[in-house]
N, C-alpha and C. Protein backbone atom coordinates (compact mmCIF):
# COMPACT_ATOMS: atom_id res chain seq x y z
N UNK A 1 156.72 -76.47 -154.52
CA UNK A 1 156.55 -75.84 -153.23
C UNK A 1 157.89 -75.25 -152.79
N UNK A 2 158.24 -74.20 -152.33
CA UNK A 2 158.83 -73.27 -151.89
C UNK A 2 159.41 -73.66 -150.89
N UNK A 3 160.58 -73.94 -150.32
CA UNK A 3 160.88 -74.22 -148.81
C UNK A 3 160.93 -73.02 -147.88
N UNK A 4 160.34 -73.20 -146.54
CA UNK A 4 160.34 -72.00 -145.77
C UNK A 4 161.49 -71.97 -144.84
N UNK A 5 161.97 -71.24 -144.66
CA UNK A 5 163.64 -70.68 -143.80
C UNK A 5 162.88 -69.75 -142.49
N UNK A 6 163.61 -70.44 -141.59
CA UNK A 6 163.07 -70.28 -140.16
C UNK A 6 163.69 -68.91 -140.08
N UNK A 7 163.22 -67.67 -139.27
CA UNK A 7 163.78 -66.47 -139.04
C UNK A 7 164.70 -66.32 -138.21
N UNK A 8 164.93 -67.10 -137.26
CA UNK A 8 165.48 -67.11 -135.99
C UNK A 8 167.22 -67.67 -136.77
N UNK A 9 167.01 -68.68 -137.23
CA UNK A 9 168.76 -69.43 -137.00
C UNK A 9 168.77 -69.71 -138.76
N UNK A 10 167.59 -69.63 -140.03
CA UNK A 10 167.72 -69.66 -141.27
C UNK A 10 167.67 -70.98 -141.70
N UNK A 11 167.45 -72.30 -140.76
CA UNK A 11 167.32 -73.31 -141.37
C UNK A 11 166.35 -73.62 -142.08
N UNK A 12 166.38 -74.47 -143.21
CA UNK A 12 165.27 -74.63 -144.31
C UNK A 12 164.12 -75.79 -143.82
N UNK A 13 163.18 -75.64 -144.18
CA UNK A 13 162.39 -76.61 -143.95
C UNK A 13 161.34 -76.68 -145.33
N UNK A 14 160.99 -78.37 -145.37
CA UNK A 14 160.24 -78.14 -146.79
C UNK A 14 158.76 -77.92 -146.54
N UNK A 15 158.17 -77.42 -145.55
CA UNK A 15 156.95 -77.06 -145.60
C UNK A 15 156.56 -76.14 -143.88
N UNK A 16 155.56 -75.77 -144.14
CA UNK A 16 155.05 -74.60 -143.20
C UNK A 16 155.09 -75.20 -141.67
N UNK A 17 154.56 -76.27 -141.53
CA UNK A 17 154.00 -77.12 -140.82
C UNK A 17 155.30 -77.42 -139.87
N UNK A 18 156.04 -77.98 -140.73
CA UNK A 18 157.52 -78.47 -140.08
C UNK A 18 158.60 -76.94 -139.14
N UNK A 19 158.36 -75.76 -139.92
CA UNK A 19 158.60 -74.48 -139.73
C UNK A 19 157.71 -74.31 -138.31
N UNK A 20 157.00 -74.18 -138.67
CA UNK A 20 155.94 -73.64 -137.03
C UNK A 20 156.52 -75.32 -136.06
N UNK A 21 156.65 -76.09 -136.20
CA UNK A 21 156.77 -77.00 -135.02
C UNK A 21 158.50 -76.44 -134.60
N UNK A 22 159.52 -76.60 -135.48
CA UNK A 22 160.37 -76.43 -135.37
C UNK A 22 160.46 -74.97 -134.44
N UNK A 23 160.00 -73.44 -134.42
CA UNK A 23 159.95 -72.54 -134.00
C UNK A 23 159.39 -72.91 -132.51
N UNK A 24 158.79 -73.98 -132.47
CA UNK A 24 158.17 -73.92 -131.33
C UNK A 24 158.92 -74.77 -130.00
N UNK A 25 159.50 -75.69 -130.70
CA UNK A 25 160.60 -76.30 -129.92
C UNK A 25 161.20 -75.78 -130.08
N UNK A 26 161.93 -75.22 -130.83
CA UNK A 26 163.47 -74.64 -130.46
C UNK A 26 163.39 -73.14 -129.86
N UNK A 27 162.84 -72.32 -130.36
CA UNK A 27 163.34 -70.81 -130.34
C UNK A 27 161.79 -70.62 -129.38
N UNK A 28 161.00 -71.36 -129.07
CA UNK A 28 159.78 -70.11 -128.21
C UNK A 28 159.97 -70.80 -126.38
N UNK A 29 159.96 -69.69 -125.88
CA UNK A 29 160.36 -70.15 -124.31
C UNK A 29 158.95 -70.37 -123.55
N UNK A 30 158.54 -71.67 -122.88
CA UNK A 30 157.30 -71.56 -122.16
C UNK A 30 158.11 -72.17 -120.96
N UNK A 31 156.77 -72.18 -120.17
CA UNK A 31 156.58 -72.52 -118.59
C UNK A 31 157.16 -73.79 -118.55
N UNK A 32 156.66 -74.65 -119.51
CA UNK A 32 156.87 -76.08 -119.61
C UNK A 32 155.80 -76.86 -119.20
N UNK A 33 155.88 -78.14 -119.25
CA UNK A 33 154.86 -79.33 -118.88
C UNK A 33 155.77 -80.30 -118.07
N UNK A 34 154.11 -80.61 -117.40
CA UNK A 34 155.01 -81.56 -116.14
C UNK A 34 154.26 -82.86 -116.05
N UNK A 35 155.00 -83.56 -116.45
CA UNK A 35 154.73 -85.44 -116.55
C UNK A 35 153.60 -85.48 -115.01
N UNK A 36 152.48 -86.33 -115.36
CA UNK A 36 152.02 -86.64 -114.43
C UNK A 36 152.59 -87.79 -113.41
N UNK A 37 153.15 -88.71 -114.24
CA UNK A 37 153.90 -89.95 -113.66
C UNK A 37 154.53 -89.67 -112.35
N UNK A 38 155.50 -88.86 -113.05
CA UNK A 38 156.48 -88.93 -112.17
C UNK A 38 157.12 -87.50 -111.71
N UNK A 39 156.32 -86.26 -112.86
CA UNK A 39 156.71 -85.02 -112.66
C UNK A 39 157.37 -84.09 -112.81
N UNK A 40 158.13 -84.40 -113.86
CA UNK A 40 159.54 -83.98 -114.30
C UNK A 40 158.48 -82.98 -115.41
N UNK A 41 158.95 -81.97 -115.25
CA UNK A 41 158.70 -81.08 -116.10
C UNK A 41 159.84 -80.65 -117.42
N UNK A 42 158.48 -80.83 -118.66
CA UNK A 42 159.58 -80.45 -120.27
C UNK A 42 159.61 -79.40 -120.75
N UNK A 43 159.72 -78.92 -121.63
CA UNK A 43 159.78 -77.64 -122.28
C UNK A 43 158.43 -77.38 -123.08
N UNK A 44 157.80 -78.76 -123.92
CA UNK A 44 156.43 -78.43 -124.51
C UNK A 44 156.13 -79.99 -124.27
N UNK A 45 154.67 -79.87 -125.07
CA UNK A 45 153.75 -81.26 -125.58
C UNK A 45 154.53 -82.30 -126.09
N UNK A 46 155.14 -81.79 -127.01
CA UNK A 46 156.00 -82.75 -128.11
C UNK A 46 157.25 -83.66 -127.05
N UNK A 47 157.46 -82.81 -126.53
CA UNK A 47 159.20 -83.14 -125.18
C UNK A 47 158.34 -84.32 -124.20
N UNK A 48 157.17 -83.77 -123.99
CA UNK A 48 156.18 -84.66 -123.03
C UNK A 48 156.19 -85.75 -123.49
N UNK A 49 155.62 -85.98 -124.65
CA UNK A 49 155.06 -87.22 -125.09
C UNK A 49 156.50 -87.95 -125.47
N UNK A 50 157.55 -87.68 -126.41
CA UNK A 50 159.23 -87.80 -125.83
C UNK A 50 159.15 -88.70 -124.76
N UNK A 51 158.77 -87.67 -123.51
CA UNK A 51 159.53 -88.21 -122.56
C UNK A 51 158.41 -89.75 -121.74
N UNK A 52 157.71 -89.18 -122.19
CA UNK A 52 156.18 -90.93 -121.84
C UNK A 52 156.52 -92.01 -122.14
N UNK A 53 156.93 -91.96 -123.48
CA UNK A 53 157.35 -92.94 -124.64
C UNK A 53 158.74 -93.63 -123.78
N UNK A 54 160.00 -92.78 -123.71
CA UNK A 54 161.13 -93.23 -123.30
C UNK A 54 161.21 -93.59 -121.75
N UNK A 55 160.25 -92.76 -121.01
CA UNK A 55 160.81 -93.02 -119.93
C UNK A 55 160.22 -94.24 -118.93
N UNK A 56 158.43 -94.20 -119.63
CA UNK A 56 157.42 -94.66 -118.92
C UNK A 56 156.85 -96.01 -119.88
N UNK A 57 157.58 -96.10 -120.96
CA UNK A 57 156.74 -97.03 -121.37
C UNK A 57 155.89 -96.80 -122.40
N UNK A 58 155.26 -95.44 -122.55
CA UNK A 58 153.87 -95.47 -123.28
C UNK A 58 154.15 -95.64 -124.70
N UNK A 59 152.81 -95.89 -124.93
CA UNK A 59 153.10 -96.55 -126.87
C UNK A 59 153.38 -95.27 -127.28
N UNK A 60 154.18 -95.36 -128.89
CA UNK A 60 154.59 -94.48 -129.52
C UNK A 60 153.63 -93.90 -130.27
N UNK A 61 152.57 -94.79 -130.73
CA UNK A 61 151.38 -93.96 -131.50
C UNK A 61 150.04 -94.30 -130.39
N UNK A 62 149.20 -92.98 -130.91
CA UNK A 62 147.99 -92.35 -130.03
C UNK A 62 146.90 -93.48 -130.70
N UNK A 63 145.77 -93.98 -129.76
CA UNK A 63 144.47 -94.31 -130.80
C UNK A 63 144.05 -93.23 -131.44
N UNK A 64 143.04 -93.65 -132.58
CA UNK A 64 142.12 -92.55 -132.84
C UNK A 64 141.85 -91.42 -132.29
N UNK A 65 141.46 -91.60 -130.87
CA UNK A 65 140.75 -90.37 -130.57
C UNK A 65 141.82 -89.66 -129.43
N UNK A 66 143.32 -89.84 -129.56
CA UNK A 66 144.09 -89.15 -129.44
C UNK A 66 144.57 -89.34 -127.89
N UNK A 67 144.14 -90.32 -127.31
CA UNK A 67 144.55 -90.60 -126.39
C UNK A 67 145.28 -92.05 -126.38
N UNK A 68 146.35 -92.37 -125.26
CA UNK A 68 146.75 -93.61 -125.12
C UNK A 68 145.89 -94.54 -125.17
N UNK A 69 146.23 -95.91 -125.48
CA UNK A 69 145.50 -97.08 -124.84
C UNK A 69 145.20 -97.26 -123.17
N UNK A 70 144.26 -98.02 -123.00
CA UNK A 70 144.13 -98.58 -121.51
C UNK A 70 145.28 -98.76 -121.04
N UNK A 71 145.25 -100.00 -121.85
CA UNK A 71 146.24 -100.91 -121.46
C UNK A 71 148.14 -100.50 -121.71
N UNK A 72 148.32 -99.28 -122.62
CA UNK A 72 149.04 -98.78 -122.34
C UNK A 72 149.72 -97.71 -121.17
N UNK A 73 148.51 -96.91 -120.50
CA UNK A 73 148.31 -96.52 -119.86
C UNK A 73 148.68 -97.01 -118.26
N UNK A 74 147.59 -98.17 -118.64
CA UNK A 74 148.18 -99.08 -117.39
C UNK A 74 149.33 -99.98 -117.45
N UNK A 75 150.25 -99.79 -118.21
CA UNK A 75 152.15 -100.47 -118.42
C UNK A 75 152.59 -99.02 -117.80
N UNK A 76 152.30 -97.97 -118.21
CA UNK A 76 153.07 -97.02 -117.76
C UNK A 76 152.62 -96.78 -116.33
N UNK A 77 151.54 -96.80 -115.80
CA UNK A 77 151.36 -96.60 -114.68
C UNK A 77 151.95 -97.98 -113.60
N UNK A 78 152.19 -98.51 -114.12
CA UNK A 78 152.90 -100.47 -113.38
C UNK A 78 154.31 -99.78 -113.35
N UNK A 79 154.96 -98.81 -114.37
CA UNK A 79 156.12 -99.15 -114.36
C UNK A 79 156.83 -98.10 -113.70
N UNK A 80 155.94 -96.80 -113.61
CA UNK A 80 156.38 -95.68 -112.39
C UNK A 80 156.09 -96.56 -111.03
N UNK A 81 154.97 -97.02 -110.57
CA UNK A 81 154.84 -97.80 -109.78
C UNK A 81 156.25 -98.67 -109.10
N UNK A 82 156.56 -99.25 -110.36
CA UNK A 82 158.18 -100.42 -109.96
C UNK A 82 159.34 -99.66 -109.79
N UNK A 83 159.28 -98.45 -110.26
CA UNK A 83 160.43 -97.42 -110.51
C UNK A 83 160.87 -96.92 -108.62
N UNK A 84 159.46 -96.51 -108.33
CA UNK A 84 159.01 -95.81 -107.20
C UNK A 84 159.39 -96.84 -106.13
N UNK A 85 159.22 -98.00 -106.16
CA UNK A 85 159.36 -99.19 -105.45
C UNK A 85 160.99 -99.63 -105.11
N UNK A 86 161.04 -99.42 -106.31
CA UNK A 86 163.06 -99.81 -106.71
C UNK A 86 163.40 -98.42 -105.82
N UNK A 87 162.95 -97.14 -105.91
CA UNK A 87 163.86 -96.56 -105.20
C UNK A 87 163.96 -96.12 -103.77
N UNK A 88 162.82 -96.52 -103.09
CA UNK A 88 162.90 -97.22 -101.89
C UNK A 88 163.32 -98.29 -101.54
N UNK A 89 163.41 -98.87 -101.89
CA UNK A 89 164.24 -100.21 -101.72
C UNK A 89 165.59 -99.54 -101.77
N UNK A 90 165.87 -99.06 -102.59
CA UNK A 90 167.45 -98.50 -102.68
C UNK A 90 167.75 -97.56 -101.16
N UNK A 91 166.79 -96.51 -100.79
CA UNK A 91 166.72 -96.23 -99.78
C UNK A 91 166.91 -96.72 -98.82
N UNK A 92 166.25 -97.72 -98.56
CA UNK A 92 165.75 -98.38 -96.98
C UNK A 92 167.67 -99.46 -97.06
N UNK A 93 167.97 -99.78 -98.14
CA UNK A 93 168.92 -100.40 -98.20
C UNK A 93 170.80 -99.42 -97.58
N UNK A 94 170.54 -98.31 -97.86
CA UNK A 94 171.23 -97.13 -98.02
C UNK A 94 170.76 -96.69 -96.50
N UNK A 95 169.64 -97.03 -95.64
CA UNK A 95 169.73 -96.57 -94.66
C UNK A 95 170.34 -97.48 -93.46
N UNK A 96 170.07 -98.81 -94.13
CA UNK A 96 170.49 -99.79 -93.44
C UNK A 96 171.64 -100.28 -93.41
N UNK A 97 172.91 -99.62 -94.75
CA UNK A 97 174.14 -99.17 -94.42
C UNK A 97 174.80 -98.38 -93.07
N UNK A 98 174.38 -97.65 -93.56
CA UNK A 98 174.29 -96.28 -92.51
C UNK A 98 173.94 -96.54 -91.15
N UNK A 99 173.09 -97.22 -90.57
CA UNK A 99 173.43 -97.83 -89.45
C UNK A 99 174.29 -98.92 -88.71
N UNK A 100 174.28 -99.77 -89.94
CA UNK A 100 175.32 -100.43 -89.43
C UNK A 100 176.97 -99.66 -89.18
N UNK A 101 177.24 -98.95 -89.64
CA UNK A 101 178.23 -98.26 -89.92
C UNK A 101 178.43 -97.50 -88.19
N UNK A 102 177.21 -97.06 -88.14
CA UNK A 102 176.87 -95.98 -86.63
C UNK A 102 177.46 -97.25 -85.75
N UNK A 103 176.72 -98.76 -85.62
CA UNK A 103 176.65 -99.38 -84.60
C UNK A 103 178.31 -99.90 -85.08
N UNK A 104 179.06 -99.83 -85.62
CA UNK A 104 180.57 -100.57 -85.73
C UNK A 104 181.29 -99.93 -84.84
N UNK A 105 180.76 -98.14 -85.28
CA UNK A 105 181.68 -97.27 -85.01
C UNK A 105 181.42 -97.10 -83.03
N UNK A 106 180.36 -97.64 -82.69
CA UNK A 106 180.15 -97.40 -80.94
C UNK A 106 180.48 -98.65 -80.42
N UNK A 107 181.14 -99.85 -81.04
CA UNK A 107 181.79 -101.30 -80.61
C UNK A 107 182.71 -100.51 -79.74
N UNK A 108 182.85 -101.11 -78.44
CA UNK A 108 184.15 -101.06 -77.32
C UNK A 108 185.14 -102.39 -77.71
N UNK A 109 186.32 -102.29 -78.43
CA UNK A 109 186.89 -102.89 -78.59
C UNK A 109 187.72 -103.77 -77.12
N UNK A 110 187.40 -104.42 -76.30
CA UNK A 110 187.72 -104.89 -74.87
C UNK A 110 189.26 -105.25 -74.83
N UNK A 111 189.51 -106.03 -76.22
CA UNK A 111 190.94 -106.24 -75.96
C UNK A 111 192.37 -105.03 -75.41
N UNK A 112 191.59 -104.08 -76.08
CA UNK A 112 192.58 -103.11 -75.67
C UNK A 112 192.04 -102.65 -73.94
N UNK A 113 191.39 -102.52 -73.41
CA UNK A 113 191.19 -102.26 -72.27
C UNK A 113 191.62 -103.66 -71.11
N UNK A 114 192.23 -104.87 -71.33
CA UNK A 114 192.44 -105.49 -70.22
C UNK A 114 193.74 -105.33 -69.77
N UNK A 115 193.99 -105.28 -68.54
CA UNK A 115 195.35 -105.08 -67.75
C UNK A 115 196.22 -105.70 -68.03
N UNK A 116 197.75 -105.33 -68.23
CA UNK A 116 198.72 -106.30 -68.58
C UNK A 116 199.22 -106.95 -67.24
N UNK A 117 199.69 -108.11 -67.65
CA UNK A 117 199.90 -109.08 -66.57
C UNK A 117 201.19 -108.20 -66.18
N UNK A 118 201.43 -108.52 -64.97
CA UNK A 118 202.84 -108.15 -64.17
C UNK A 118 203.79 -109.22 -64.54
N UNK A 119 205.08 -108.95 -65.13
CA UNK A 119 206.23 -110.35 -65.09
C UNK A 119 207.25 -110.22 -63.96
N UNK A 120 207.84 -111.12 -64.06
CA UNK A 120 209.27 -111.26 -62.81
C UNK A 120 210.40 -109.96 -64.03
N UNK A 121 211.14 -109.21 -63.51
CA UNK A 121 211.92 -108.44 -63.71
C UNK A 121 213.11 -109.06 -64.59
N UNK A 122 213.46 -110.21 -64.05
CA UNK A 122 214.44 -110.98 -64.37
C UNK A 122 213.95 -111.87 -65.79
N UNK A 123 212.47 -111.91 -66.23
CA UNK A 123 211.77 -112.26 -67.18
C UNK A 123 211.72 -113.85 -66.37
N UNK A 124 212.00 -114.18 -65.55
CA UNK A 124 211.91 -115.84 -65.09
C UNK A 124 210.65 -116.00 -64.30
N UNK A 125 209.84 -117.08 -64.35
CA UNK A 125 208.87 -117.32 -63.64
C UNK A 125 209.54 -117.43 -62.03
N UNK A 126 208.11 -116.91 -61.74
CA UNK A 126 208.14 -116.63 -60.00
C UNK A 126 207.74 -118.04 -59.49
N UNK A 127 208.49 -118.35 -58.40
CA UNK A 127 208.82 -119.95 -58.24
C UNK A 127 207.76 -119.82 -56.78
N UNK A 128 206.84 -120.76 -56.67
CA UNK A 128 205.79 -121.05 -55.31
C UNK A 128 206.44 -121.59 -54.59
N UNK A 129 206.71 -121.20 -53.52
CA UNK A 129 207.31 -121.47 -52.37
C UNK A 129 207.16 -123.31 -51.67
N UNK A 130 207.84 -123.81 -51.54
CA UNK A 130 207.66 -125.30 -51.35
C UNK A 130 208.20 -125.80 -49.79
């Protein structure tokens, strides 16, 4: 078998198959795909499922009939779920900085506002009359 050489950049590949996937990730420009999870849009199918696998959990191989498992399905859907959770929490935590910060900064510090005592000139205590 013949190896086929991609037109675009000349790299070899040992069969047709590998050639057309390769052309299709690298050198053809689409719209892209967008993760249902979480939404992040890829460049193709192949980048998608990439990104399921790494980001979400999902198993690396399809059943039979070309879809995930249930129960894989439902790990990835638990774990956008915890993701989504963690980053509110990070939020609400980040907001609750942020106020405290507001309420430090409107403290009336009192010490500096009380009157200084008056002394005797001479620095000697003022003697009560007897």
């Amino acid at each position: 078998m013949q190896p086929r050489v991609c037109p675009y950049c000349f790299k070899t590949f040992s069969n047709s198959f590998n050639l057309k996937q390769h052309t299709i990730n690298v050198h053809i420009q689409s719209q892209g795909v967008a993760c249902e999870i979480c939404e992040k849009v890829v460049k193709n199918k192949w980048y998608l499922r990439k990104h399921l696998v790494t980001a979400h959990g999902a198993p690396l191989k399809r059943s039979k009939d070309g879809s995930a498992t249930a129960a894989a399905a439902a790990a990835a859907a638990a774990a956008a779920q915890q993701q989504q959770q963690q980053q509110q929490k990070d939020k609400g935590e980040e907001d609750k900085e942020v106020e405290e910060e507001e309420e430090e900064e409107e403290e009336i510090v009192v010490d500096d506002l009380e009157p200084a005592v008056p002394s005797n000139k001479k620095g000697k205590k003022a003697s009560s009359a007897k």
